[in-house]
C-alpha atoms as a PDB file:
ATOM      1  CA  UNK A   1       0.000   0.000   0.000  1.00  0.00           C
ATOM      2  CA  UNK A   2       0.522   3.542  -0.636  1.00  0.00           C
ATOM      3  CA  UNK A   3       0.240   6.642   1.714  1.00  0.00           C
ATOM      4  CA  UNK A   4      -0.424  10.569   0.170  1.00  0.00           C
ATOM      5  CA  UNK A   5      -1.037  13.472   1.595  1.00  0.00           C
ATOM      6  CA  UNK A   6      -4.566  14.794   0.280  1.00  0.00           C
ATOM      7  CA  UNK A   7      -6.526  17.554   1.037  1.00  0.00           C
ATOM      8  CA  UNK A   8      -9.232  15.894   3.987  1.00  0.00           C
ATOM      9  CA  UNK A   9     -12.158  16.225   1.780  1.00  0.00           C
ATOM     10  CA  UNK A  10     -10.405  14.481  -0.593  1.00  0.00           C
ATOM     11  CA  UNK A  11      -9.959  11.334   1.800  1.00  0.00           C
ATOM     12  CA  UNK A  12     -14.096  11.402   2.991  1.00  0.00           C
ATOM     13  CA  UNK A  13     -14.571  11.785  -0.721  1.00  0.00           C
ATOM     14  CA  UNK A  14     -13.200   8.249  -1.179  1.00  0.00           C
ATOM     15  CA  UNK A  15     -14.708   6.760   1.721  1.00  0.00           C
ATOM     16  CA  UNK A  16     -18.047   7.838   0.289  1.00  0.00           C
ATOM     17  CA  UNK A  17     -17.182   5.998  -2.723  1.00  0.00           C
ATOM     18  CA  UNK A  18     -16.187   3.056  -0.660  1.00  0.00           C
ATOM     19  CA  UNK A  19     -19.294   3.324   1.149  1.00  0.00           C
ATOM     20  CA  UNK A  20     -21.496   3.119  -2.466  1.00  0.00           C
ATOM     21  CA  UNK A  21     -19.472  -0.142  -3.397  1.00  0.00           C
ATOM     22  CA  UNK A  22     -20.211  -1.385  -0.136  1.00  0.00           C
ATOM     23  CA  UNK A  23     -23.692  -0.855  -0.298  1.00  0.00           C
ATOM     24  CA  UNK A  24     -24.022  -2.190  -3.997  1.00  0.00           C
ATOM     25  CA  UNK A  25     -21.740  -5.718  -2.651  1.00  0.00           C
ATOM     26  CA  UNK A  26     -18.707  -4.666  -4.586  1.00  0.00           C
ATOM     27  CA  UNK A  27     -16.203  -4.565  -1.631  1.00  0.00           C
ATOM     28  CA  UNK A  28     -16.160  -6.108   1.732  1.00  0.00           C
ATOM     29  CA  UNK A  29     -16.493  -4.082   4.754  1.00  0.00           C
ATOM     30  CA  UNK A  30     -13.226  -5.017   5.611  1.00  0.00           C
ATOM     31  CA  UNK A  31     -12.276  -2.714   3.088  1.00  0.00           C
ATOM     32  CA  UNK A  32     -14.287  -0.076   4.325  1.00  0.00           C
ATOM     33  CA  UNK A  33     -13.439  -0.446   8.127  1.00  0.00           C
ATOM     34  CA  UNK A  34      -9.575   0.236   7.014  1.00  0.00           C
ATOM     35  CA  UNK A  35     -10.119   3.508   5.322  1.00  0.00           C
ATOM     36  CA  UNK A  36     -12.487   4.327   8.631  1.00  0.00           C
ATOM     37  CA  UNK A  37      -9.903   3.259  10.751  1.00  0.00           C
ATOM     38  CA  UNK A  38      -6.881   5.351   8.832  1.00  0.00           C
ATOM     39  CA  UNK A  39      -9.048   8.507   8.862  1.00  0.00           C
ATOM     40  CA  UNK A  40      -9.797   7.912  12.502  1.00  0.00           C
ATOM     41  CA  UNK A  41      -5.838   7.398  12.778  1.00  0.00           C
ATOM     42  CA  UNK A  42      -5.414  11.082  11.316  1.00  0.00           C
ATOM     43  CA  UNK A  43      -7.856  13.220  12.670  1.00  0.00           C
ATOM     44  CA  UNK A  44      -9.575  11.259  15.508  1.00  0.00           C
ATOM     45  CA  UNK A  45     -12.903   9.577  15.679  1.00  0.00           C
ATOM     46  CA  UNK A  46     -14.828  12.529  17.393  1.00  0.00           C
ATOM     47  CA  UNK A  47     -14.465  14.652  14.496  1.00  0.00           C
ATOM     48  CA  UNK A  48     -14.625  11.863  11.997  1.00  0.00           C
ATOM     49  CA  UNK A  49     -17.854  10.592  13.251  1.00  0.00           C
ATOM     50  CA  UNK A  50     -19.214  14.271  13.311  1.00  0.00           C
ATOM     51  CA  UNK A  51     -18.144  14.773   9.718  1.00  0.00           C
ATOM     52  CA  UNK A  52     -19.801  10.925   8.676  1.00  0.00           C
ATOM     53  CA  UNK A  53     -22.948  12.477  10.245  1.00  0.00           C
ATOM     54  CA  UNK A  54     -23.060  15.912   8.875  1.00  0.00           C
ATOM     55  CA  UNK A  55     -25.111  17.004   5.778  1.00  0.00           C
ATOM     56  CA  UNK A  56     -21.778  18.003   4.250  1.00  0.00           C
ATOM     57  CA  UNK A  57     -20.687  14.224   4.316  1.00  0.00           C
ATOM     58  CA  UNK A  58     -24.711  13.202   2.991  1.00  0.00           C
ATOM     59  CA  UNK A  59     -24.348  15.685   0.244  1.00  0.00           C
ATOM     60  CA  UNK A  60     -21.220  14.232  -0.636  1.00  0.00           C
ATOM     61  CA  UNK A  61     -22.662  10.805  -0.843  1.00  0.00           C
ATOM     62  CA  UNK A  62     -25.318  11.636  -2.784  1.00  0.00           C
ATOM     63  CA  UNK A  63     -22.919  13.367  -5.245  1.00  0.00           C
ATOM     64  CA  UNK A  64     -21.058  10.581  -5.637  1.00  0.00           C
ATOM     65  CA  UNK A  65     -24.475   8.426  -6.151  1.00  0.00           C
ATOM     66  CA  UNK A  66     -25.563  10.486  -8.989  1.00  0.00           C
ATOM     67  CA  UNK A  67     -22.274  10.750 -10.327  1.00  0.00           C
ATOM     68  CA  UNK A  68     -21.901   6.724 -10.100  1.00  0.00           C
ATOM     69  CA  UNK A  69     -25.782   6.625 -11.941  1.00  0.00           C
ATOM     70  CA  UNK A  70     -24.516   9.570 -14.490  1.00  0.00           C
ATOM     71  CA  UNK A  71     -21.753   6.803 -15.585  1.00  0.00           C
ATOM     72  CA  UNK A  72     -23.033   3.837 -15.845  1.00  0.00           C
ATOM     73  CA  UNK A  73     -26.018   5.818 -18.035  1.00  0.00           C
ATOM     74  CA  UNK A  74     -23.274   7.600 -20.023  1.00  0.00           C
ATOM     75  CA  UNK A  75     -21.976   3.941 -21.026  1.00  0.00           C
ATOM     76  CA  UNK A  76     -24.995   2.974 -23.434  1.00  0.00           C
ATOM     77  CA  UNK A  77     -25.735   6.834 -24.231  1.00  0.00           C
ATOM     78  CA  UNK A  78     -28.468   7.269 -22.227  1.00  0.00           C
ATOM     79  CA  UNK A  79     -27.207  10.389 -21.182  1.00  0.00           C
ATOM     80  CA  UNK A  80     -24.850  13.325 -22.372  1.00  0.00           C
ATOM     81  CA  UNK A  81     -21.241  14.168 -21.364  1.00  0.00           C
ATOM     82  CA  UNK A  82     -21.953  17.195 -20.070  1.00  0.00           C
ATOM     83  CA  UNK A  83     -24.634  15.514 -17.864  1.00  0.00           C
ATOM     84  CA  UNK A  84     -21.614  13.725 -16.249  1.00  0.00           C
ATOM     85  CA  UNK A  85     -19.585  16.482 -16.258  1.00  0.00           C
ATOM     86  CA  UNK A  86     -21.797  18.535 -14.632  1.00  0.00           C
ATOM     87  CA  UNK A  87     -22.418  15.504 -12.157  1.00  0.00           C
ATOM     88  CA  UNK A  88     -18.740  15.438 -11.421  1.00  0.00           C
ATOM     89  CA  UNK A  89     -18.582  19.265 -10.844  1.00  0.00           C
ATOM     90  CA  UNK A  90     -21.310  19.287  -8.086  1.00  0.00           C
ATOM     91  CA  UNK A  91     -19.140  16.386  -6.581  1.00  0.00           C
ATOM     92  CA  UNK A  92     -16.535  18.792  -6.441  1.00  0.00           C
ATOM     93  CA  UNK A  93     -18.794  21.377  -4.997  1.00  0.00           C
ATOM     94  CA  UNK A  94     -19.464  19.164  -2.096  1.00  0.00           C
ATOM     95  CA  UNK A  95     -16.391  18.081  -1.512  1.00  0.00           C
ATOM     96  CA  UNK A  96     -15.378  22.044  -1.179  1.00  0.00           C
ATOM     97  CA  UNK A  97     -18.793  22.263   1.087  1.00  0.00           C
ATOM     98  CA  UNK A  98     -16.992  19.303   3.330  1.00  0.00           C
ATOM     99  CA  UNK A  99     -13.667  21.182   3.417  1.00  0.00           C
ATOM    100  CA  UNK A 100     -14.925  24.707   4.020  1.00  0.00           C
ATOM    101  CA  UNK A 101     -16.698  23.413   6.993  1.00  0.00           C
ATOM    102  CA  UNK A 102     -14.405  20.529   8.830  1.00  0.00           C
ATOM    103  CA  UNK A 103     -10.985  22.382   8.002  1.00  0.00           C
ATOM    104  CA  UNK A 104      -9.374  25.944   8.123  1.00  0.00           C
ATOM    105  CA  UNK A 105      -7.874  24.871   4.646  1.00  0.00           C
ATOM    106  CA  UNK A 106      -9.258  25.818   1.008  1.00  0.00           C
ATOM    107  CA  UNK A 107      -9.822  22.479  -1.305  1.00  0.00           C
ATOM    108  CA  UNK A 108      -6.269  22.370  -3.648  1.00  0.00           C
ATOM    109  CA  UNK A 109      -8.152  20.715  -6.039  1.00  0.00           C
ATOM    110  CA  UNK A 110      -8.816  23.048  -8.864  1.00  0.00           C
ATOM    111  CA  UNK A 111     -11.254  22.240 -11.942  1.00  0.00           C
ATOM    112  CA  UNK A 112     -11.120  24.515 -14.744  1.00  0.00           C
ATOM    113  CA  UNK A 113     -13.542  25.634 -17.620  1.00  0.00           C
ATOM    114  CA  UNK A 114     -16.352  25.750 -15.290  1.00  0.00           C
ATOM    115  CA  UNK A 115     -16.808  29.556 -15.094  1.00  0.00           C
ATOM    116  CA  UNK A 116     -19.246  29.018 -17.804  1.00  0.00           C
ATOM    117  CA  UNK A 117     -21.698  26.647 -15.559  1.00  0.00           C
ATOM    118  CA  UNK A 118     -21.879  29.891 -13.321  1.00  0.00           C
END
């Protein structure tokens, strides 16, 4: 295994994910329970289980959810490219949400050409 250093929002953003394989039987919960346990590990299980709770963390979720439905769609062109991009942009969005709330650091993560979505 690997460790990097990524922005926090970054890190729940990939648990969510976790948590929508989990939930759809694509991973154990083994797998799941590790990333838990390394975020717990980092930043400590009061705030992590205040974050997991939040509406920050459920909006997150849900982005990744559409995002996940956007895909699969987008594979038998059922829906456009921009639907997905937008999709992935709101993901984003949340993920800054997450950040802006939990952290007194901005996202890094920086997606450009969007100033026309505005």
């Amino acid at each position: 295994m690997v460790q990097l250093t990524v922005d926090e929002a970054y890190a729940f953003d990939y648990y969510s994910i976790l948590e929508l394989k989990l939930k759809n039987n694509f991973i154990p919960q083994e797998t799941l329970n590790i990333t838990k346990n390394d975020l717990i590990n980092n930043l400590g299980e009061t705030l992590v289980e205040e974050i997991l709770n939040s509406d920050e963390y459920q909006k997150l979720l849900n982005s990744n959810q559409i995002t996940f439905e956007a895909v699969d769609k987008a594979k038998e062109d059922l829906v456009t490219a921009s639907y997905v991009d937008k999709c992935n942009y709101n993901r984003m969005l949340s993920k800054k949400s997450l950040q802006n709330k939990f952290f007194n650091t901005q996202l890094s993560e920086t997606k450009i050409g969007y100033e026309r979505l505005k």
